[in-house]
Protein backbone atom coordinates (compact mmCIF):
# COMPACT_ATOMS: atom_id res chain seq x y z
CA UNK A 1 -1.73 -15.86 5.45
CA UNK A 2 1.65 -14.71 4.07
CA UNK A 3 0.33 -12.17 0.92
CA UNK A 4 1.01 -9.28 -0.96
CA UNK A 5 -1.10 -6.60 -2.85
CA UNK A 6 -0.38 -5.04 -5.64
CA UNK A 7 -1.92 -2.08 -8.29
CA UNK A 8 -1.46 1.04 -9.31
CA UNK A 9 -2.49 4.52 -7.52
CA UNK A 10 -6.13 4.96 -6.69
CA UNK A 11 -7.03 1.10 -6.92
CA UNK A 12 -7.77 1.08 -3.20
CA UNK A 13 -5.52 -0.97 -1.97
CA UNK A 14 -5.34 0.90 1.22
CA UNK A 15 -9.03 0.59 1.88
CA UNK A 16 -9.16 -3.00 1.03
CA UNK A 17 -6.17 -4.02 3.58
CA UNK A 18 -7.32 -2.02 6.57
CA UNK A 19 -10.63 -3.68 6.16
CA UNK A 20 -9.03 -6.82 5.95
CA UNK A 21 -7.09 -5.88 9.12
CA UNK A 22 -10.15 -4.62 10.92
CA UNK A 23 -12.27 -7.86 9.89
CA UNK A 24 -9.70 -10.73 9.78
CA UNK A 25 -6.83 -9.62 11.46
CA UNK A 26 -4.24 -10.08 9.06
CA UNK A 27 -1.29 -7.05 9.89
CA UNK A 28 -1.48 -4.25 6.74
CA UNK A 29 2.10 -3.59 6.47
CA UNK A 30 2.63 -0.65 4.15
CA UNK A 31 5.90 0.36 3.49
CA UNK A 32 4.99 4.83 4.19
CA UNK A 33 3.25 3.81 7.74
CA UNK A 34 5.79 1.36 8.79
CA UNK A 35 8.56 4.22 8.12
CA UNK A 36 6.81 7.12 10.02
CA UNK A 37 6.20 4.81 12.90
CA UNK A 38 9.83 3.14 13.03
CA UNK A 39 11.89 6.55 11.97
CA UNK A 40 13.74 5.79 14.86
CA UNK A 41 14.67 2.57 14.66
CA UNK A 42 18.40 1.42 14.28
CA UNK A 43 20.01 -0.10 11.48
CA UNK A 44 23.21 -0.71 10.29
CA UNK A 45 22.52 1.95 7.47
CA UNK A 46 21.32 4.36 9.79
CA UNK A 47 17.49 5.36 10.93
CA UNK A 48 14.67 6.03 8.35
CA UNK A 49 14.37 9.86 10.06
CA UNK A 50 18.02 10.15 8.87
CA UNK A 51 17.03 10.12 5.06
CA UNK A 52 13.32 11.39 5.63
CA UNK A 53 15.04 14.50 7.42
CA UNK A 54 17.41 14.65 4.48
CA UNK A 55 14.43 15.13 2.14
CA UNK A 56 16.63 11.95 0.37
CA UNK A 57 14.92 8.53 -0.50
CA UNK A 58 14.79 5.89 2.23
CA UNK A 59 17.37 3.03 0.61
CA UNK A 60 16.66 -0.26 -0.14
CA UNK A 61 18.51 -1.55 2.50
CA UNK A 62 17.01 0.74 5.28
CA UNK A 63 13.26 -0.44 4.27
CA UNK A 64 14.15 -4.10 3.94
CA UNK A 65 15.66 -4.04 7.45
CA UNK A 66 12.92 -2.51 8.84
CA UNK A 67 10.50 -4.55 7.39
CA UNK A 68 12.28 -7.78 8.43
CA UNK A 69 11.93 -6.53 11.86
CA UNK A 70 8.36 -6.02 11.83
CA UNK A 71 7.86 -9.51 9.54
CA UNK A 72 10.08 -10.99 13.05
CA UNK A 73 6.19 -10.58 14.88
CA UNK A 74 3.52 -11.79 12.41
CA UNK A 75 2.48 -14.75 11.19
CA UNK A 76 -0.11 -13.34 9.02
CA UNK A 77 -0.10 -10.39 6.92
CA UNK A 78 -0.63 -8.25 3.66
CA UNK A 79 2.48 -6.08 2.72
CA UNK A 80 1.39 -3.27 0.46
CA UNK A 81 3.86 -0.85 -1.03
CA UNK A 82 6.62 -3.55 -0.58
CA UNK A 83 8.48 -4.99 -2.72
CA UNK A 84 8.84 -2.37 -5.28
CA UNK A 85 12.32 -3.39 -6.92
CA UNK A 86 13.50 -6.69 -7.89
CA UNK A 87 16.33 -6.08 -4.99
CA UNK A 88 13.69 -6.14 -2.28
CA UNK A 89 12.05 -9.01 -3.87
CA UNK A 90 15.46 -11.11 -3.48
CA UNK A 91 15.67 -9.81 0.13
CA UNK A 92 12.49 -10.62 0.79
CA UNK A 93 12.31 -14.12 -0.22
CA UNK A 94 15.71 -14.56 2.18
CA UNK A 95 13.32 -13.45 5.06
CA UNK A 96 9.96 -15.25 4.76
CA UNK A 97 7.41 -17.10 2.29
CA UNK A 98 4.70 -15.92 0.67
CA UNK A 99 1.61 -18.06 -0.68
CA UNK A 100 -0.62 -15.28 -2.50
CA UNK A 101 -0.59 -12.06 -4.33
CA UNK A 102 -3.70 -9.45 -4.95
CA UNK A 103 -3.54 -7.76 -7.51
CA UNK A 104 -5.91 -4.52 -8.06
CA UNK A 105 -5.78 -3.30 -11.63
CA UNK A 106 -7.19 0.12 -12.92
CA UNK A 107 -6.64 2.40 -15.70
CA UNK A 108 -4.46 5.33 -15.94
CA UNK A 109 -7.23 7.44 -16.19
CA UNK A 110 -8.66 5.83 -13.38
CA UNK A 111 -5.82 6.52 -11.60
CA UNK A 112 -5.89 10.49 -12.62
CA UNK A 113 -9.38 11.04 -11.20
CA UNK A 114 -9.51 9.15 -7.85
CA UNK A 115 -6.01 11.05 -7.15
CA UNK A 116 -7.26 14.48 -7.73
CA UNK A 117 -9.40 16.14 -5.33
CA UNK A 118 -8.33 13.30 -2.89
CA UNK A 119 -8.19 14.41 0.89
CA UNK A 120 -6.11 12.06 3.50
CA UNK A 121 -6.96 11.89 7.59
CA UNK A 122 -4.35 13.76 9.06
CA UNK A 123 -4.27 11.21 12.03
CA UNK A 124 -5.39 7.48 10.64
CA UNK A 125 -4.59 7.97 7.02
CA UNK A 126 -7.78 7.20 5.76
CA UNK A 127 -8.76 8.31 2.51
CA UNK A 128 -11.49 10.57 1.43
CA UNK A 129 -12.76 11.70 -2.22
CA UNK A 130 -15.28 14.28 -3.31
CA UNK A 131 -17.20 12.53 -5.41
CA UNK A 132 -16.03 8.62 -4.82
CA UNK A 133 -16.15 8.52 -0.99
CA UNK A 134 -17.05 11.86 0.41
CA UNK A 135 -16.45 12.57 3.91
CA UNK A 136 -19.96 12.42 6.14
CA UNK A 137 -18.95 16.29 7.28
CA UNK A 138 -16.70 18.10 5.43
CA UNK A 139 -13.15 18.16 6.18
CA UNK A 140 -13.26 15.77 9.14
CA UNK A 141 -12.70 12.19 9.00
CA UNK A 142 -15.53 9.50 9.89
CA UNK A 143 -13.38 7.24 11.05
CA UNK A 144 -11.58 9.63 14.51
CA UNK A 145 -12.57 13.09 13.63
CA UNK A 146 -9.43 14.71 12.55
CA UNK A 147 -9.08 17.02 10.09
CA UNK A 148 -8.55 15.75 6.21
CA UNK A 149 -5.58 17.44 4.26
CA UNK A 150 -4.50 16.93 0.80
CA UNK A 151 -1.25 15.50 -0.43
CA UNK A 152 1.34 17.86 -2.17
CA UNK A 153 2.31 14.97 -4.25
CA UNK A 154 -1.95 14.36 -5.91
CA UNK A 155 -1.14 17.17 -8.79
CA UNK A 156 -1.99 15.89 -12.36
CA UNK A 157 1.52 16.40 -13.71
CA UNK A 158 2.73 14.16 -10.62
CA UNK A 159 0.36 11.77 -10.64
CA UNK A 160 1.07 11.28 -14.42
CA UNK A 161 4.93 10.84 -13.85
CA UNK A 162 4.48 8.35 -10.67
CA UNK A 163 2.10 6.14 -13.01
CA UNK A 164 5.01 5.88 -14.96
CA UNK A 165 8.02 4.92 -12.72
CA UNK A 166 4.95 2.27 -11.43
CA UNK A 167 4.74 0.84 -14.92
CA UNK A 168 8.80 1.22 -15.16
CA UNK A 169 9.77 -0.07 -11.35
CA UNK A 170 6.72 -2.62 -9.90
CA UNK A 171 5.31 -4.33 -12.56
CA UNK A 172 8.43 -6.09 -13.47
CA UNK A 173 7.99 -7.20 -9.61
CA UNK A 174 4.27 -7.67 -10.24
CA UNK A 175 4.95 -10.01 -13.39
CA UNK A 176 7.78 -11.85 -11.50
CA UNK A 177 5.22 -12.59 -8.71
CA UNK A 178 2.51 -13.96 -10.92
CA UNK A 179 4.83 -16.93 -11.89
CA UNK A 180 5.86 -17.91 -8.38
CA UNK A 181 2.63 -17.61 -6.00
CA UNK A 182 -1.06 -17.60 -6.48
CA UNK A 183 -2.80 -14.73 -7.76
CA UNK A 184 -6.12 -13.25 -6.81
CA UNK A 185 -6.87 -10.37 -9.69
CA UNK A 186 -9.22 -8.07 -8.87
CA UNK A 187 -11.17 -5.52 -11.43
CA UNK A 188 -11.02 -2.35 -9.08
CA UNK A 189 -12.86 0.11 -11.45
CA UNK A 190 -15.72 -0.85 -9.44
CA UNK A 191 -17.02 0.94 -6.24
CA UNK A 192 -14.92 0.08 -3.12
CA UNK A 193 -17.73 -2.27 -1.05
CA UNK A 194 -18.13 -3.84 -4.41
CA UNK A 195 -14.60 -5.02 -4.54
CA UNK A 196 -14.22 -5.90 -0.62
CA UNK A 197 -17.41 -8.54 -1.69
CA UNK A 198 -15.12 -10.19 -3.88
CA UNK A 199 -11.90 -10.05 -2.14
CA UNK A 200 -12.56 -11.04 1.02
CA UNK A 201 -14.65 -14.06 -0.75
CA UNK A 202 -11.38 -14.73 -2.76
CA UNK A 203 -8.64 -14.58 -0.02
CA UNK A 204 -10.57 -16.59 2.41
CA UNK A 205 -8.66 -20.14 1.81
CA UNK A 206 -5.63 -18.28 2.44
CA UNK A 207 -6.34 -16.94 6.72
């Protein structure tokens, strides 16, 4: 399997692919891990830490050499969080093929709610909610026991302006996708074990 997976913030994408990982063992390649754990890495444009540092945005051509590099490995995987510009869509069809795109649709107000009063695993970057997916103790993760923090970035007027560069920057590459591969849509309003039921039903004729 050669996929990507695609929807808006607070669909659960996360969720879905590290199950998938965990289950099936296609590789979740998401474009924020892959940077944290390769900040280091060499490139002709320089490392990731030397625009993370910078407080600047990591370039296009940073991220797609970086993921090319990790792409050089697997043979089956689910990038999530990449492409994101029509750029890194022509780069990425230089590098490999691609047979099937998920696609995890919610609505903005959606969005808004699962984002607010979300809490992150400091360690394993699992995600946590008060009232969608509460933690089994407070503040600790059930997955490795570190503590859960919340992200600067889940504040309404934030969330509100990333929904829109989303609708302005990725679903240009999300409409360019559905004409070129399969497409598995998903309704992801629905409670997270609800929607693994029908993905993992769905994606099976492509591991």
């Amino acid at each position: 399997m050669k996929g990507l997976i695609f929807g808006p913030l607070g669909a659960g994408k996360g969720v879905q692919c590290r199950k998938l990982e965990k289950q099936e063992g296609v590789r979740h390649v998401e474009t924020g891990t892959i940077l944290r754990e390769n900040r280091e890495m060499e490139t002709p444009y320089g490392t990731p830490a030397d625009y993370i540092e910078a407080g600047d945005y990591v370039p296009d051509e940073v991220i797609n050499e970086v993921v090319e590099q990790i792409l050089r490995d697997e043979s089956r995987f689910i990038l999530d969080g990449y492409p994101r510009t029509m750029s890194q869509v022509s780069y990425l069809s230089s590098i490999t093929d691609l047979s099937v795109m998920v696609y995890m649709h919610v609505s903005d107000e959606t969005t808004l709610n699962r984002l607010k009063n979300r809490q992150i695993c400091s360690s394993c970057n699992e995600s946590y909610h008060e009232e969608y997916k509460p933690p089994a103790q407070t503040g600790q993760c059930d997955s490795c026991a570190a503590p859960l923090v919340e992200r600067s970035d889940d504040d309404e007027e934030i969330i509100r302006h990333r929904i829109e560069v989303y609708k302005e920057k990725t679903v240009p590459v999300i409409e360019h996708y559905s004409d070129q591969l399969d497409v598995i849509s998903i309704d992801a309003e629905r409670p997270h074990d609800v929607v693994w039921k029908e993905l993992s039903s769905a994606i099976r004729p492509y591991l």
